[in-house]
N, C-alpha and C. Protein backbone atom coordinates (compact mmCIF):
# COMPACT_ATOMS: atom_id res chain seq x y z
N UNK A 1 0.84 -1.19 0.00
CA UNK A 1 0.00 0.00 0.00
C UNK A 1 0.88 1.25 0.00
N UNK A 2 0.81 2.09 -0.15
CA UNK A 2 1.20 3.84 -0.34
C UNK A 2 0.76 4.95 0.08
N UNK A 3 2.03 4.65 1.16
CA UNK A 3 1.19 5.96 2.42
C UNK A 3 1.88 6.99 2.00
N UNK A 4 2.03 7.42 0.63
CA UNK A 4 2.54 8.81 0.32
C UNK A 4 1.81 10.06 1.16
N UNK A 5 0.41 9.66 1.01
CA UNK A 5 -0.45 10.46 1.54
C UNK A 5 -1.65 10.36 2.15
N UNK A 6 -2.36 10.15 3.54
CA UNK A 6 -3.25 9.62 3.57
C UNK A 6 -4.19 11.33 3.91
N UNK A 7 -5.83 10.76 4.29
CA UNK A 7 -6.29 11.62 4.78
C UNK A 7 -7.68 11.21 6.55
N UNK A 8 -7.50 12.39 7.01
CA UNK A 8 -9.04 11.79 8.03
C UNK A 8 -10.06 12.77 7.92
N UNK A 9 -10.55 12.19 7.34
CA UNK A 9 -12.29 13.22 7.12
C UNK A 9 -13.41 12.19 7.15
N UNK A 10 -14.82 12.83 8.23
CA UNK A 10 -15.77 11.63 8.52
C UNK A 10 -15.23 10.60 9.46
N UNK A 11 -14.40 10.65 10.17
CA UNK A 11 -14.04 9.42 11.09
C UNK A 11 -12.95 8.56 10.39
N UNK A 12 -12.71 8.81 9.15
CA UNK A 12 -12.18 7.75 8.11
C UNK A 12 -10.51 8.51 7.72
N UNK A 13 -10.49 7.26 7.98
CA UNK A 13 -8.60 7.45 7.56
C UNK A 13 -8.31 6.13 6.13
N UNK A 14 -8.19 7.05 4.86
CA UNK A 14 -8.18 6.87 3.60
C UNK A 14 -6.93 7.18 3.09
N UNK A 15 -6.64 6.52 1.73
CA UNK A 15 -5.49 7.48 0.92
C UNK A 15 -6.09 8.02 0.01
N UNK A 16 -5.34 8.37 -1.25
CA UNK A 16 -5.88 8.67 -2.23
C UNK A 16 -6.52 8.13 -2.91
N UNK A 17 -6.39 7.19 -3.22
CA UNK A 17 -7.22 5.80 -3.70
C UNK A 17 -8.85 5.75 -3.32
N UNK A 18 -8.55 5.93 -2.35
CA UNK A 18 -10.02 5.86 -1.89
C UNK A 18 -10.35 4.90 -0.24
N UNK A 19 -8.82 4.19 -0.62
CA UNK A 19 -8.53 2.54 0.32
C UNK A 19 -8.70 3.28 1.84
N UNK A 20 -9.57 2.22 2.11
CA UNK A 20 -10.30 2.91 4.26
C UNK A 20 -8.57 2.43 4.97
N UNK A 21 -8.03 3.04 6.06
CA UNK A 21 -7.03 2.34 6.19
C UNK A 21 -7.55 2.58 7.77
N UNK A 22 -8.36 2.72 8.20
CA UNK A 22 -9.46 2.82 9.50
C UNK A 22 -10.37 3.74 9.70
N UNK A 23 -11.09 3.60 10.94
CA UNK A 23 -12.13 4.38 11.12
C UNK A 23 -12.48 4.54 12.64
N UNK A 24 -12.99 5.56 13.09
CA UNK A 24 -13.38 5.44 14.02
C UNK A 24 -15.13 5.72 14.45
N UNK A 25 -15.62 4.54 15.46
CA UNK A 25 -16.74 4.65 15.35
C UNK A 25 -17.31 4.22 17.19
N UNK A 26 -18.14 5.57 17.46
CA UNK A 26 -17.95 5.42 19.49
C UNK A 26 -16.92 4.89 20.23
N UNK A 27 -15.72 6.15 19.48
CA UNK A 27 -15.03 5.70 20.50
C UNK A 27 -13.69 4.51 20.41
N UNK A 28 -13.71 3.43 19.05
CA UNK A 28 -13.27 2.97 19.08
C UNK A 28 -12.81 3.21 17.89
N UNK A 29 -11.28 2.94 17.42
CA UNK A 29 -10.50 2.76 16.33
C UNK A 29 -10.39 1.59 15.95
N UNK A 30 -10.36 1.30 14.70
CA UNK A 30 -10.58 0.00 13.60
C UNK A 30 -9.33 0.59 12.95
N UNK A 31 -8.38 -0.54 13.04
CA UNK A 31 -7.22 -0.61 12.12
C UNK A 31 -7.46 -1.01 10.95
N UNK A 32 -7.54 -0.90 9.74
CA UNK A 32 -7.83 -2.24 8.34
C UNK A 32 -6.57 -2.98 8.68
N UNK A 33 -6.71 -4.87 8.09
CA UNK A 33 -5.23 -5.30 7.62
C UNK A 33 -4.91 -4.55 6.71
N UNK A 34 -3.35 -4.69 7.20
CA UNK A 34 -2.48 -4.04 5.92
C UNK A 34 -1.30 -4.93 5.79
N UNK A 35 -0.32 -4.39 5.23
CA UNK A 35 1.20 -5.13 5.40
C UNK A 35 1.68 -4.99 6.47
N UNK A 36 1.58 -3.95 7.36
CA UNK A 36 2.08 -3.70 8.55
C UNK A 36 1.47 -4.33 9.60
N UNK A 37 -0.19 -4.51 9.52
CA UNK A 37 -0.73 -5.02 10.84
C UNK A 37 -1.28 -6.68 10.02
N UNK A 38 -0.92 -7.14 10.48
CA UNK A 38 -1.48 -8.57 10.29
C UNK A 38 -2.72 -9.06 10.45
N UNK A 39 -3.19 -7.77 11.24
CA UNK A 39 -5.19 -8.75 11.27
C UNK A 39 -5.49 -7.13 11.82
N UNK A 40 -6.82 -7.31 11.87
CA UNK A 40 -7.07 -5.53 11.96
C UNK A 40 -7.60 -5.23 13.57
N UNK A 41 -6.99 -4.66 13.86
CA UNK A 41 -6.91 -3.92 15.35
C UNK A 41 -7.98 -2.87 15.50
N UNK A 42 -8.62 -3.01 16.61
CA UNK A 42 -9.63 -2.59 17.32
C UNK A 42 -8.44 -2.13 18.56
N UNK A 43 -8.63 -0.72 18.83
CA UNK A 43 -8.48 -0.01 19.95
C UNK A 43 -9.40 0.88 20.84
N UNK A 44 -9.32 0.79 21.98
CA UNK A 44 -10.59 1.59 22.89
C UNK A 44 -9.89 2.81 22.87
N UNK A 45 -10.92 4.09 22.70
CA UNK A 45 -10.25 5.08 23.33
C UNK A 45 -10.94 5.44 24.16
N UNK A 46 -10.02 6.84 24.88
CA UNK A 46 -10.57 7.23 26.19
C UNK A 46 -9.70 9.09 25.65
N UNK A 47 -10.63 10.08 25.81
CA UNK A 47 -9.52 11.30 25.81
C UNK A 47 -10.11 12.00 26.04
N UNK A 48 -9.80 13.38 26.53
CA UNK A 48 -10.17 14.71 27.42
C UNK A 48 -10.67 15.58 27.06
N UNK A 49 -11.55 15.68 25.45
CA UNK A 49 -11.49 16.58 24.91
C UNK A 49 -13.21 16.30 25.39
N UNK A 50 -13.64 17.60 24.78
CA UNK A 50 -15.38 17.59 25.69
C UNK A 50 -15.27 17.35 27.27
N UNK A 51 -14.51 16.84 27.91
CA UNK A 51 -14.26 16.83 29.37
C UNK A 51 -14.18 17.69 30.58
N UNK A 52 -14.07 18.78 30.10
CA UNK A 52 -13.99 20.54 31.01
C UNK A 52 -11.96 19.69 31.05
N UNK A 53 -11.47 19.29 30.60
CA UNK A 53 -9.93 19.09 31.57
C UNK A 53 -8.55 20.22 30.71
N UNK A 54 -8.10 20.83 31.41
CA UNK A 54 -7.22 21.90 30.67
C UNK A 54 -5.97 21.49 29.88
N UNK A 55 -5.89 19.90 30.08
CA UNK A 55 -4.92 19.37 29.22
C UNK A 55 -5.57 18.03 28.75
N UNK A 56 -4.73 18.45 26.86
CA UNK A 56 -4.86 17.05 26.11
C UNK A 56 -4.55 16.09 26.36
N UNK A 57 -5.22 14.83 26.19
CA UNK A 57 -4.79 13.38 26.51
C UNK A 57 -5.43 12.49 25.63
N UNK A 58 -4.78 11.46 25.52
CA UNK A 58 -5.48 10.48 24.83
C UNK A 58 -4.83 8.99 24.80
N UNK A 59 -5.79 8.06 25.10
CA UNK A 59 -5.68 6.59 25.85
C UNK A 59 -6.23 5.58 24.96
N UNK A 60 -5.38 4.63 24.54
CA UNK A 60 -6.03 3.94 23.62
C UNK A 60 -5.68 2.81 24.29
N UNK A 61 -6.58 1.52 24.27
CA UNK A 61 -6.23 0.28 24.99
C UNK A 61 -6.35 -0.94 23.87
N UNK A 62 -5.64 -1.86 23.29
CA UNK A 62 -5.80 -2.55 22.24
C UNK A 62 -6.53 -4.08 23.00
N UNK A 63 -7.02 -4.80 21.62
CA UNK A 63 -7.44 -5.68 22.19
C UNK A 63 -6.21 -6.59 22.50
N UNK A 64 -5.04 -6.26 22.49
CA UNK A 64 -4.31 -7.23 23.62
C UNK A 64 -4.03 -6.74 24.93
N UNK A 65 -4.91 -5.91 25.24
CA UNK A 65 -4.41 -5.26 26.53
C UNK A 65 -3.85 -4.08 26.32
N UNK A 66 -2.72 -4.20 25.85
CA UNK A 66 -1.46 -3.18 25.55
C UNK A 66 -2.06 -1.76 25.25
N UNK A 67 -1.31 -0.59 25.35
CA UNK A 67 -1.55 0.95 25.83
C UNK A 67 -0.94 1.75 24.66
N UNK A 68 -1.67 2.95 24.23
CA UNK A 68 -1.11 3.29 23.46
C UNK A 68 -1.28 5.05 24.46
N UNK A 69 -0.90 5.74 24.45
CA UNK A 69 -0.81 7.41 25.12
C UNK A 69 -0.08 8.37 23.93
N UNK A 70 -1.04 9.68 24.41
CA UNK A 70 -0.64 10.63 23.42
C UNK A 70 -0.88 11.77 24.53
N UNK A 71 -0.23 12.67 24.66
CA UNK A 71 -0.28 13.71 26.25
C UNK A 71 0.25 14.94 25.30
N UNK A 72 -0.35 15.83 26.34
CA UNK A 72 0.40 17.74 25.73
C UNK A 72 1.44 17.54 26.70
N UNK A 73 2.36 18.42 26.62
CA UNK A 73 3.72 18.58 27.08
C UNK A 73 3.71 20.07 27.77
N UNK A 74 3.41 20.60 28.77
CA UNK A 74 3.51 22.22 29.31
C UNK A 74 2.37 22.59 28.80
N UNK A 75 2.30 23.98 28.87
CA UNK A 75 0.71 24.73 29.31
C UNK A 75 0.05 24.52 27.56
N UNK A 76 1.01 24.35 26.71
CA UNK A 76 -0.17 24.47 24.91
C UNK A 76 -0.07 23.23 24.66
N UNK A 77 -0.75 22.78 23.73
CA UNK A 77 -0.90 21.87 22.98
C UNK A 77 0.32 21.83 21.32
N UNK A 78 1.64 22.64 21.57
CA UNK A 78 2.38 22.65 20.59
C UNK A 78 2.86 21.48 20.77
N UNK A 79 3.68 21.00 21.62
CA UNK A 79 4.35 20.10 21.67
C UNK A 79 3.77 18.43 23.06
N UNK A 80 3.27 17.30 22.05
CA UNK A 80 3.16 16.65 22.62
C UNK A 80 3.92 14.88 23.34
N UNK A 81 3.71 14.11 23.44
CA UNK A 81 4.57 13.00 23.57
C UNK A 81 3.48 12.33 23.40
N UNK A 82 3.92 10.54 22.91
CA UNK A 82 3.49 9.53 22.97
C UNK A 82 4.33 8.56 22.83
N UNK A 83 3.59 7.09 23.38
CA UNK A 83 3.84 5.49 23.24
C UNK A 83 3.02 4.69 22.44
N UNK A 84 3.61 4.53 21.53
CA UNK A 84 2.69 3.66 20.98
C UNK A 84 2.98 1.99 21.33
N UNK A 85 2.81 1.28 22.35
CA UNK A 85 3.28 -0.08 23.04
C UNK A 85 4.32 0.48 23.54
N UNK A 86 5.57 -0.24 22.26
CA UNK A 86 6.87 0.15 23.19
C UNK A 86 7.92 1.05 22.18
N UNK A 87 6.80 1.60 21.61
CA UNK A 87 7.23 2.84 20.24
C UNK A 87 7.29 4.29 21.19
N UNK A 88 8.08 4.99 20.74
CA UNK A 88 7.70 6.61 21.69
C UNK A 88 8.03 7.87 20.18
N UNK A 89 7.12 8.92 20.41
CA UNK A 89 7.28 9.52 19.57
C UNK A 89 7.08 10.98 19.55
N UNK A 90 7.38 11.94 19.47
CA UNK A 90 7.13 13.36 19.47
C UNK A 90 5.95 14.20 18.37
N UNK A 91 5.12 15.26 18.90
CA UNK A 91 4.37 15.48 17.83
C UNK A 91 4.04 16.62 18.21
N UNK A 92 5.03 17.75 17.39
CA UNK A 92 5.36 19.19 17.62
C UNK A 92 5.13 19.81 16.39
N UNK A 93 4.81 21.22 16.86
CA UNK A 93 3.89 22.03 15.91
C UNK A 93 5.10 22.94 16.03
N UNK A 94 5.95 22.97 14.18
CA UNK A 94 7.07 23.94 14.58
C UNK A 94 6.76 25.09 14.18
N UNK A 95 5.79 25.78 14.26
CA UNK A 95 5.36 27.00 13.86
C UNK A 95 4.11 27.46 15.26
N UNK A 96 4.20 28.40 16.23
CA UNK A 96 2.77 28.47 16.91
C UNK A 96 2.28 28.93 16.73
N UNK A 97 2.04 29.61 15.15
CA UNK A 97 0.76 29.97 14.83
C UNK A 97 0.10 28.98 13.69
N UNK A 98 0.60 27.72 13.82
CA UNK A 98 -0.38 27.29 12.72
C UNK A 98 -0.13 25.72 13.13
N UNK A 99 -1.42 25.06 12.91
CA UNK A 99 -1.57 23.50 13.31
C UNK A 99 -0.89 22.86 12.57
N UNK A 100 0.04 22.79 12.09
CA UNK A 100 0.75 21.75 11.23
C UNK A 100 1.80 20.82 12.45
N UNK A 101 1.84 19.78 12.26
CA UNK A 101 2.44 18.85 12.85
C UNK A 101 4.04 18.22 12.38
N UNK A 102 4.79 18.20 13.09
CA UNK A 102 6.10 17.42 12.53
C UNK A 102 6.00 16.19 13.38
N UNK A 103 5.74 14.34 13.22
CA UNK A 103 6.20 13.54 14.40
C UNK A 103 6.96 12.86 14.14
N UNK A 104 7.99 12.63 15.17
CA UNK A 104 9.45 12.35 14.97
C UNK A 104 8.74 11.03 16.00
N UNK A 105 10.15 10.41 15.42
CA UNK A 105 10.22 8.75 16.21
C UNK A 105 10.83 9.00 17.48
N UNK A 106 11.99 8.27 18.49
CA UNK A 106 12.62 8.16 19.34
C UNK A 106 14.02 8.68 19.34
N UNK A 107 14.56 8.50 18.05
CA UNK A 107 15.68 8.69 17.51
C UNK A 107 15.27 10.21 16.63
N UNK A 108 14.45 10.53 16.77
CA UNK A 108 14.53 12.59 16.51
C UNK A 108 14.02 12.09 14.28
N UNK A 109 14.26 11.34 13.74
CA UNK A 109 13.58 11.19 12.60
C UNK A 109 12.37 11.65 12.75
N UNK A 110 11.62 12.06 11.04
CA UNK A 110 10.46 12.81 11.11
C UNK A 110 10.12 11.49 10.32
N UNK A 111 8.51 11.12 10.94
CA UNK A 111 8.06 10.15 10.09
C UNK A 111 6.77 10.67 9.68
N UNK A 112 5.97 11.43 9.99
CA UNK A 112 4.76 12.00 9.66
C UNK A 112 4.90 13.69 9.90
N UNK A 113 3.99 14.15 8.74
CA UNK A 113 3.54 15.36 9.00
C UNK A 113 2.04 15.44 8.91
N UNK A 114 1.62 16.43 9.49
CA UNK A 114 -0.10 16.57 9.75
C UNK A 114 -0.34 17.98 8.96
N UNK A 115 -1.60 18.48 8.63
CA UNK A 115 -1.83 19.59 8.42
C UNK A 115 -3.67 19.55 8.09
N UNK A 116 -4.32 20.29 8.99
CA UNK A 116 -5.78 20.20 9.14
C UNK A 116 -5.62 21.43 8.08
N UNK A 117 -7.30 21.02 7.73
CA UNK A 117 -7.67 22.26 7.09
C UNK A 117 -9.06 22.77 7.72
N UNK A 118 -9.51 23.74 6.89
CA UNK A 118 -10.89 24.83 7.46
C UNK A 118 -11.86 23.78 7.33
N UNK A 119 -11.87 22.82 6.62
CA UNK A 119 -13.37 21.68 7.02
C UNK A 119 -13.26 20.95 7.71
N UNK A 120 -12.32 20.59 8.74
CA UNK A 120 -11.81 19.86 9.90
C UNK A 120 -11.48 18.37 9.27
N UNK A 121 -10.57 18.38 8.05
CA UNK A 121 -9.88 17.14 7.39
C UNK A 121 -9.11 17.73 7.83
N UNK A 122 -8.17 16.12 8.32
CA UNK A 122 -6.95 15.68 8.43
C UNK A 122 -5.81 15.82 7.58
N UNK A 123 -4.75 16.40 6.77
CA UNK A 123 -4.02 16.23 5.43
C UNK A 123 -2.67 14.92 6.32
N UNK A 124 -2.21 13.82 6.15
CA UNK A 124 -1.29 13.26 6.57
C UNK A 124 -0.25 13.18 5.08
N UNK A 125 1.29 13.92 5.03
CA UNK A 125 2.24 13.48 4.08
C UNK A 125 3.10 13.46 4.54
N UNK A 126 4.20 13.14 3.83
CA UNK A 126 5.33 13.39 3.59
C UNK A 126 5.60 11.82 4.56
N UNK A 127 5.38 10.82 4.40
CA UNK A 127 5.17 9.77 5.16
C UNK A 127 6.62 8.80 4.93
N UNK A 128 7.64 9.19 6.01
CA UNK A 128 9.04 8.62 5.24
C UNK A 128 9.34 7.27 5.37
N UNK A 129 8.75 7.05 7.11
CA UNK A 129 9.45 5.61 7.71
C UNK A 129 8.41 4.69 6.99
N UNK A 130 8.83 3.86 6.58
CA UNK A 130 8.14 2.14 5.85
C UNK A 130 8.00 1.33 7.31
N UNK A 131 8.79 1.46 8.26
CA UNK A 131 8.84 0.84 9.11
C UNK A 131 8.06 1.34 10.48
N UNK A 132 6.94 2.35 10.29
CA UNK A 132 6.23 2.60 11.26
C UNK A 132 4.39 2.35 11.30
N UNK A 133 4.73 1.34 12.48
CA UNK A 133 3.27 0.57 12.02
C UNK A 133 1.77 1.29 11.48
N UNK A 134 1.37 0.51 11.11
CA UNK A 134 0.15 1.44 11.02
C UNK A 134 -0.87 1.72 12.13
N UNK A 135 -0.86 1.20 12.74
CA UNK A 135 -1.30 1.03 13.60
C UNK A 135 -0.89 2.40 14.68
N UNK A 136 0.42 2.91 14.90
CA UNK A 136 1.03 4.08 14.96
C UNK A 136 0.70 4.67 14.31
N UNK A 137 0.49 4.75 12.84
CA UNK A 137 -0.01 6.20 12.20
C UNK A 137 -1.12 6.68 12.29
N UNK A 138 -2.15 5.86 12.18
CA UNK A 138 -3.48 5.59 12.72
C UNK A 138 -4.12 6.47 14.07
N UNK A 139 -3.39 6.07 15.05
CA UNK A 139 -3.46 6.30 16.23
C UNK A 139 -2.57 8.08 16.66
N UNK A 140 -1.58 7.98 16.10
CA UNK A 140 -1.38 9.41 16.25
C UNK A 140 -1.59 10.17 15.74
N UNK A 141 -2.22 10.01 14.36
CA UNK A 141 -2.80 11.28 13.10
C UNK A 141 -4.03 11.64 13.90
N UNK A 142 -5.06 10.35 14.32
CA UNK A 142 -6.36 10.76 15.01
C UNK A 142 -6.11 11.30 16.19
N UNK A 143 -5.39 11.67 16.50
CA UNK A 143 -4.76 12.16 17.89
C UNK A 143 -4.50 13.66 17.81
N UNK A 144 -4.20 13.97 16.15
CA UNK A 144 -3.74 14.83 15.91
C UNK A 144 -5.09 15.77 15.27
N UNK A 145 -6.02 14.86 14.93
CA UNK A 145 -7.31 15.14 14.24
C UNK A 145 -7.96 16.08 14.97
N UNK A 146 -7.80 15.43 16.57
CA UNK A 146 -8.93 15.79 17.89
C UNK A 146 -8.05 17.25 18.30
N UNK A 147 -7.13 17.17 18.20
CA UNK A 147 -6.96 18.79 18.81
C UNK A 147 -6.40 19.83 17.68
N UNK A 148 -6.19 19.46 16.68
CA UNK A 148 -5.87 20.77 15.53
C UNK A 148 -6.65 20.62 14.05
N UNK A 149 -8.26 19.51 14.18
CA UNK A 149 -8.70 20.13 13.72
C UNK A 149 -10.44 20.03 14.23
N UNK A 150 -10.54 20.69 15.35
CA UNK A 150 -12.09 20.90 16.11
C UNK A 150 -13.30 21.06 15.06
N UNK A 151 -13.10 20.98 14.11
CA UNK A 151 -14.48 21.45 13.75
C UNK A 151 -15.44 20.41 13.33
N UNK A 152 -14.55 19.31 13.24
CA UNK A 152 -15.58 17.81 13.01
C UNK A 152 -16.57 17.49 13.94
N UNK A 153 -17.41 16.80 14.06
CA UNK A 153 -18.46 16.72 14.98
C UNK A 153 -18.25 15.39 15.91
N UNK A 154 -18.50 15.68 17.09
CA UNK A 154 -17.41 14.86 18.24
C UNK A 154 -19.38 13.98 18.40
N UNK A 155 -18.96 12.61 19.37
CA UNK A 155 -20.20 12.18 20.15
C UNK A 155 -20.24 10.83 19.71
């Protein structure tokens, strides 16, 4: 598959093609199989947004148990952290006036960039690492969905 470019609009994380590469539906994330995930992953979430809470969070629990976290870092939402299992990754906005995303792996590589637009789609490019699950991209683009681009309809 060809994650040159994907997108999230409607709950749905697509490429160009058209190909669903998940979705989310109450709450829960649907991985599709791909090459990367071997059977398609269902994750619970749990996150702070609609909550009255003054910081971002977000908790995903897979059906093997295992944890996935995405947290703000200090008082904005520029710079955040996550785990994806036993993946860790950065997801910083190098500009503060504008939602665009850089997320770097562990080792400071950029493997995703984000960029919402005015209809509250997702833009995901510049997609370098082959070697970052999908299941990770998945999980931190929608992560990235919920706080830089609000205007989709939450519930």
């Amino acid at each position: 598959m060809d994650r040159k470019q994907l997108t999230w609009e409607n709950e749905t994380l697509s490429d160009a093609e058209g190909t669903v590469w998940a979705t989310v539906r109450a709450d829960v994330l649907n991985v599709k199989e791909s090459q990367l995930a071997a059977a398609q992953e269902r994750i619970l979430l749990e996150h702070s947004v609609d909550s009255g809470s003054q910081r971002f969070w977000v908790r995903g629990t897979a059906t093997t148990g295992k944890t996935l976290h995405v947290a703000q870092q200090g008082v904005t939402v520029s710079h955040m952290q996550a785990k994806c299992l036993d993946r860790e990754y950065t997801l910083d906005r190098p500009n503060p006036f504008r939602r665009e995303r850089r997320i770097r792996d562990a080792e400071g590589n950029e493997v995703l960039r984000t960029r919402p637009t005015f209809k509250g789609v997702l833009e995901i490019f510049d997609i370098a690492a082959e070697n970052v699950p999908d299941i990770d991209v998945a999980f931190l683009t929608y992560c990235c969905l919920l706080v830089d681009a609000p205007r989709r309809l939450r519930g």
